[in-house]
N, C-alpha and C. Protein backbone atom coordinates (compact mmCIF):
# COMPACT_ATOMS: atom_id res chain seq x y z
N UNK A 1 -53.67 85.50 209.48
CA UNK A 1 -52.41 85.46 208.78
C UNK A 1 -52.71 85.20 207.30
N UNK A 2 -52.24 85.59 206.45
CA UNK A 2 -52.70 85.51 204.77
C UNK A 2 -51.23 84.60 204.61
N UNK A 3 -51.91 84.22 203.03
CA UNK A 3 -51.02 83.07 202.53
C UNK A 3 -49.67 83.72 202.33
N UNK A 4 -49.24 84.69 202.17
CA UNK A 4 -47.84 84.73 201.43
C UNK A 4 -47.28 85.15 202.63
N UNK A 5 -47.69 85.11 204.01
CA UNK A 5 -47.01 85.27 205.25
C UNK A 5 -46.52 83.96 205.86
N UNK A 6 -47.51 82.72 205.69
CA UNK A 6 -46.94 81.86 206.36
C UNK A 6 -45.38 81.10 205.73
N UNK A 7 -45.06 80.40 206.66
CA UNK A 7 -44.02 79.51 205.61
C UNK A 7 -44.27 78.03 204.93
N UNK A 8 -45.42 77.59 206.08
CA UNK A 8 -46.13 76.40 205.35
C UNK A 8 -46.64 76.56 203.99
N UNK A 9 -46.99 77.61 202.85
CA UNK A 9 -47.47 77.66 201.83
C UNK A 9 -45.86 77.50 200.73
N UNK A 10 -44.79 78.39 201.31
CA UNK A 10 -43.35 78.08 200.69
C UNK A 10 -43.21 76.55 200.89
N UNK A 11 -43.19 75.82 201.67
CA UNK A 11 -42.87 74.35 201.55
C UNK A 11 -44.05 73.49 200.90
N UNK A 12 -45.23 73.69 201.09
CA UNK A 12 -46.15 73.52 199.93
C UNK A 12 -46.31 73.53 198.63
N UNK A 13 -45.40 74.78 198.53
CA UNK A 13 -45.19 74.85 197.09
C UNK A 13 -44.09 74.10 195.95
N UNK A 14 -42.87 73.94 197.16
CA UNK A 14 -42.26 73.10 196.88
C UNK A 14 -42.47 71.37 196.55
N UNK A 15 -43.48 70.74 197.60
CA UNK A 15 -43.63 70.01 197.69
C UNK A 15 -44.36 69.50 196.04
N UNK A 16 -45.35 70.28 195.82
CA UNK A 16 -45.64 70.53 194.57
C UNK A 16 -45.40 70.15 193.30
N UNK A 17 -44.55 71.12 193.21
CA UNK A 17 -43.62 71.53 192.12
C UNK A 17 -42.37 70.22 192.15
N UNK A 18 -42.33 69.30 193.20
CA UNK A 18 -41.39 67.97 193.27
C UNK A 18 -42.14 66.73 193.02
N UNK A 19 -43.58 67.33 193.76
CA UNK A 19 -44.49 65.93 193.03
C UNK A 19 -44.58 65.99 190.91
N UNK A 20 -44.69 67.33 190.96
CA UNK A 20 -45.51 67.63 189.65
C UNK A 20 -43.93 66.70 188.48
N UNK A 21 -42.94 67.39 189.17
CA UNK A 21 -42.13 67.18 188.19
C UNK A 21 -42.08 65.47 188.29
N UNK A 22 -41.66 64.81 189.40
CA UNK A 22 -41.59 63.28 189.46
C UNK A 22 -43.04 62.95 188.54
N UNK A 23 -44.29 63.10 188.21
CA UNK A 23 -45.00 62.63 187.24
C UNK A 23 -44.78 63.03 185.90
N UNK A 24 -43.96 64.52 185.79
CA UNK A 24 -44.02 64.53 184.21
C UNK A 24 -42.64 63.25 183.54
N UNK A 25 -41.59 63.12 184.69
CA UNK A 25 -40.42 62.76 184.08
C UNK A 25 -40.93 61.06 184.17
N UNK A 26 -41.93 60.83 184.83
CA UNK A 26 -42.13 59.11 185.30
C UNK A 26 -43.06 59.21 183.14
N UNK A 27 -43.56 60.27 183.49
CA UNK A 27 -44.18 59.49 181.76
C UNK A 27 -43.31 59.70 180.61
N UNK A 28 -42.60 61.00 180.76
CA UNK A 28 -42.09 60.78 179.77
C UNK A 28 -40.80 59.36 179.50
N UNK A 29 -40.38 58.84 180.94
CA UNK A 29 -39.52 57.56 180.52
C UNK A 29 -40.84 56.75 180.16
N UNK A 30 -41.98 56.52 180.77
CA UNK A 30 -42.67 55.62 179.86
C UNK A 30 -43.12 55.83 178.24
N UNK A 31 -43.17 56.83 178.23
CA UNK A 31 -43.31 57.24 176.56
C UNK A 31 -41.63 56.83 175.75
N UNK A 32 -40.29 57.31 176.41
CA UNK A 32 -39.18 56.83 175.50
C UNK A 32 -39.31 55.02 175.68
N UNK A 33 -39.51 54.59 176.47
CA UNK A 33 -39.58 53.07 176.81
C UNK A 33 -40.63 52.62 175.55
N UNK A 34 -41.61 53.08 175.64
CA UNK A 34 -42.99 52.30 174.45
C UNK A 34 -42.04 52.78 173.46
N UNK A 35 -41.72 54.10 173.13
CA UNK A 35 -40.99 53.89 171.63
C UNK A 35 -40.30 53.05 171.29
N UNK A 36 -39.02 52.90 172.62
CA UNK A 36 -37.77 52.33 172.24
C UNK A 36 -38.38 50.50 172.09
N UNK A 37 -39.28 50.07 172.71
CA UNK A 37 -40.02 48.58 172.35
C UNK A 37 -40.59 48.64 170.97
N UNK A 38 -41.44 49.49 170.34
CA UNK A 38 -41.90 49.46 169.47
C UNK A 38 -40.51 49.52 168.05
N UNK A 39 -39.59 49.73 168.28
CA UNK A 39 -38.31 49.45 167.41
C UNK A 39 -37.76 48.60 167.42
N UNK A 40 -37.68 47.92 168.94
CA UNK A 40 -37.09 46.72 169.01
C UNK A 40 -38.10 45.61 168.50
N UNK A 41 -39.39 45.98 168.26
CA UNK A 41 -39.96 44.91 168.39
C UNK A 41 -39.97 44.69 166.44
N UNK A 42 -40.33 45.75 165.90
CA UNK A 42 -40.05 45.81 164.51
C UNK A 42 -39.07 44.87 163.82
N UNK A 43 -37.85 45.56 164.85
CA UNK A 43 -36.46 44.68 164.25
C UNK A 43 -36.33 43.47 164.26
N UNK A 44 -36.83 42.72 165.96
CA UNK A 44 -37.46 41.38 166.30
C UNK A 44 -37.79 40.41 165.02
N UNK A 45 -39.29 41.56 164.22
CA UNK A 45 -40.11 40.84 163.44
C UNK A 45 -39.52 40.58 161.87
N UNK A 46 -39.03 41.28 161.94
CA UNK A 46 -38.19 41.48 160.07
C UNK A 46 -36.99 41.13 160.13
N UNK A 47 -36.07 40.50 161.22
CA UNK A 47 -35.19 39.86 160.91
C UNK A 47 -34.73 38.38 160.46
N UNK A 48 -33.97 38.42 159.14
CA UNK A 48 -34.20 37.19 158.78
C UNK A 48 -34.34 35.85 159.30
N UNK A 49 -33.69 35.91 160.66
CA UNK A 49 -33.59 34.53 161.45
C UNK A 49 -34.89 34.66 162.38
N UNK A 50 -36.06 35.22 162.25
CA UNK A 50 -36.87 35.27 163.23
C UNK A 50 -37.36 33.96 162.76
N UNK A 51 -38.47 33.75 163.50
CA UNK A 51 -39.31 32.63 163.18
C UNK A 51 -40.84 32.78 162.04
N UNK A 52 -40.91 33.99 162.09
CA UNK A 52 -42.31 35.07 161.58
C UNK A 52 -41.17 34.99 159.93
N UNK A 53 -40.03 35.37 159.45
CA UNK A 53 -39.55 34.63 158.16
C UNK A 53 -39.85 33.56 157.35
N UNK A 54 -39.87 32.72 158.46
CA UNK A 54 -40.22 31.27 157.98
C UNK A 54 -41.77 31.01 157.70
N UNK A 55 -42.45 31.51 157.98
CA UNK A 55 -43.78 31.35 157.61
C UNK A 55 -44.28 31.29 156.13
N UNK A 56 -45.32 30.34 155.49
CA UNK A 56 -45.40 29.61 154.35
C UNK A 56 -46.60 31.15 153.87
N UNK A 57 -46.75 31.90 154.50
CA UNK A 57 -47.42 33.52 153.71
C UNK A 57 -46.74 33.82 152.68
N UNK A 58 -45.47 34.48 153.31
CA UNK A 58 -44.11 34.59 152.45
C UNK A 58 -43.67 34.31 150.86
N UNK A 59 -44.04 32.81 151.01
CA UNK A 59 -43.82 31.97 149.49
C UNK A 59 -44.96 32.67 148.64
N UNK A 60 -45.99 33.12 148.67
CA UNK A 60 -47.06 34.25 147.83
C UNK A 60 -46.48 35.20 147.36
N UNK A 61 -46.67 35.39 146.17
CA UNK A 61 -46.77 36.46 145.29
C UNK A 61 -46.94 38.01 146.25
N UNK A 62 -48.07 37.95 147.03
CA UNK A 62 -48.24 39.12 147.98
C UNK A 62 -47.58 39.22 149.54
N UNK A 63 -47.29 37.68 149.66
CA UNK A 63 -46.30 37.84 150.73
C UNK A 63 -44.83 38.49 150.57
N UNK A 64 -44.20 38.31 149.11
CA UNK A 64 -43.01 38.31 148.81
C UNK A 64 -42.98 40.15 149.18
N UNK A 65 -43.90 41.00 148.69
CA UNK A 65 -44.39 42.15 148.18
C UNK A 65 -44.11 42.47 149.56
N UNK A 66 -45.53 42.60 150.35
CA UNK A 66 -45.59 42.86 151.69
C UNK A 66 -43.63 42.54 152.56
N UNK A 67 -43.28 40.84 152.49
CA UNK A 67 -41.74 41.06 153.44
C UNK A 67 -41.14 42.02 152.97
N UNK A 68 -40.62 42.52 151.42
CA UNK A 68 -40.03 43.24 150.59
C UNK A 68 -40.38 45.02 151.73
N UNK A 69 -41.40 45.50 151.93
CA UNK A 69 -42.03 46.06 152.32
C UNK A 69 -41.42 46.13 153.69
N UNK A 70 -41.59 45.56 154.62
CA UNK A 70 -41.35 45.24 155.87
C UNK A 70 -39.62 44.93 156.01
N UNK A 71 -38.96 44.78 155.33
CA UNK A 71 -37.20 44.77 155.15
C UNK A 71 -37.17 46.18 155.34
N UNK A 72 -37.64 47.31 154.19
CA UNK A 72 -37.70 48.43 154.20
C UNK A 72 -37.71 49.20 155.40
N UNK A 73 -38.84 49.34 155.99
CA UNK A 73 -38.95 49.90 157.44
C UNK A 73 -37.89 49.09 158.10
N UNK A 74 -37.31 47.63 158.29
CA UNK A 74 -36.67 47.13 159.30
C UNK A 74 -35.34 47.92 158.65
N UNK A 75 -34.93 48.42 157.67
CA UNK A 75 -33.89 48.82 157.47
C UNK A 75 -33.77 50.22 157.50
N UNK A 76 -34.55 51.16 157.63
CA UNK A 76 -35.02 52.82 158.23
C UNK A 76 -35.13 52.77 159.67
N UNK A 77 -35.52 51.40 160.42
CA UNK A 77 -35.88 51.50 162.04
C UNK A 77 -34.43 51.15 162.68
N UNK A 78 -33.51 50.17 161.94
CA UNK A 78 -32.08 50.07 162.18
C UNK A 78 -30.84 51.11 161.97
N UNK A 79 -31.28 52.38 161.30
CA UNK A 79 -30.70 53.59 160.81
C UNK A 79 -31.32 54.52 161.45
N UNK A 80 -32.79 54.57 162.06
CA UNK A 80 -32.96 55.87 163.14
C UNK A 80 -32.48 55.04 164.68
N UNK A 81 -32.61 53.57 164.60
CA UNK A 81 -32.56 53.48 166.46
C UNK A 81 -31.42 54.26 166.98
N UNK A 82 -29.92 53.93 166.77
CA UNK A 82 -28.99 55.12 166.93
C UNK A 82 -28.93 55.99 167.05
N UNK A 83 -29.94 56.65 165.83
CA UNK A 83 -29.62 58.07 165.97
C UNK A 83 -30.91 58.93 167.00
N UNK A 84 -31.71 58.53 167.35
CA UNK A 84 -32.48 58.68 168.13
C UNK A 84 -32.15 58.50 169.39
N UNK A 85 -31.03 57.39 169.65
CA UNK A 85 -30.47 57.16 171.27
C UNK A 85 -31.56 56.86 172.22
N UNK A 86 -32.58 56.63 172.45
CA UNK A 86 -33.52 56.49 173.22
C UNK A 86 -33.03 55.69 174.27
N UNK A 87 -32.01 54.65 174.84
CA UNK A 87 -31.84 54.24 175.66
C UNK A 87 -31.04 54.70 176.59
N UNK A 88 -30.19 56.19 175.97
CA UNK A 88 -29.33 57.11 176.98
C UNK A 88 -30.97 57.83 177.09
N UNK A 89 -31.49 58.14 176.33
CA UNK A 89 -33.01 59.25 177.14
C UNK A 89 -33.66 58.67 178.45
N UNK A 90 -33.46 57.10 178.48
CA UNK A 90 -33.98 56.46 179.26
C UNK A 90 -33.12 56.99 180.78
N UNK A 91 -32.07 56.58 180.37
CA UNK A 91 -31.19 56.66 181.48
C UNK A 91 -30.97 58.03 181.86
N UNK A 92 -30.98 59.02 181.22
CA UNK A 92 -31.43 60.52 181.58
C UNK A 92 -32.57 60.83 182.41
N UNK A 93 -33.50 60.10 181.73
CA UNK A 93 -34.85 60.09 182.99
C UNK A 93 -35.09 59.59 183.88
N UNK A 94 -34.33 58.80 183.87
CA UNK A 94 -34.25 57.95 185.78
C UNK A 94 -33.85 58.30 186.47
């Protein structure tokens, strides 16, 4: 009997093609997940009430420079998180 006669190779193929997809969609929620942490965690760090604010670096001449710096991105990472939506992508991929 050759392969494209039986029917075990049609359900094989399926089987497949259901595994293949359950691994591409399992990484890509882990890939929107690491993004969507890596924004939250940004925002975490550069917000004024964190605890990483208060640190005596800061009071430097090059600390002032560098937070100045780091407001910046926290204020570009608070204007793409929205618009990026990553936590409906999440919920799309589950």
């Amino acid at each position: 009997m050759a392969r494209e006669d039986s029917p075990v190779w049609d359900v094989y193929d399926l089987y497949r093609s259901a595994r293949l997809n359950a691994k591409y969609y399992s990484a890509l929620l882990h890939q929107t997940e690491k993004r969507n942490f890596i924004l939250e965690f940004i925002l975490l760090l550069t917000a004024p009430s964190s605890a990483v604010a208060g640190l005596w670096f800061w009071d430097s001449l090059i600390g002032q420079e560098i937070w100045k710096y780091m407001g910046i991105v926290a204020a570009i990472t608070a204007v793409l998180k929205p618009m990026l939506s990553l936590p409906k992508k999440m919920k799309v991929s589950a």
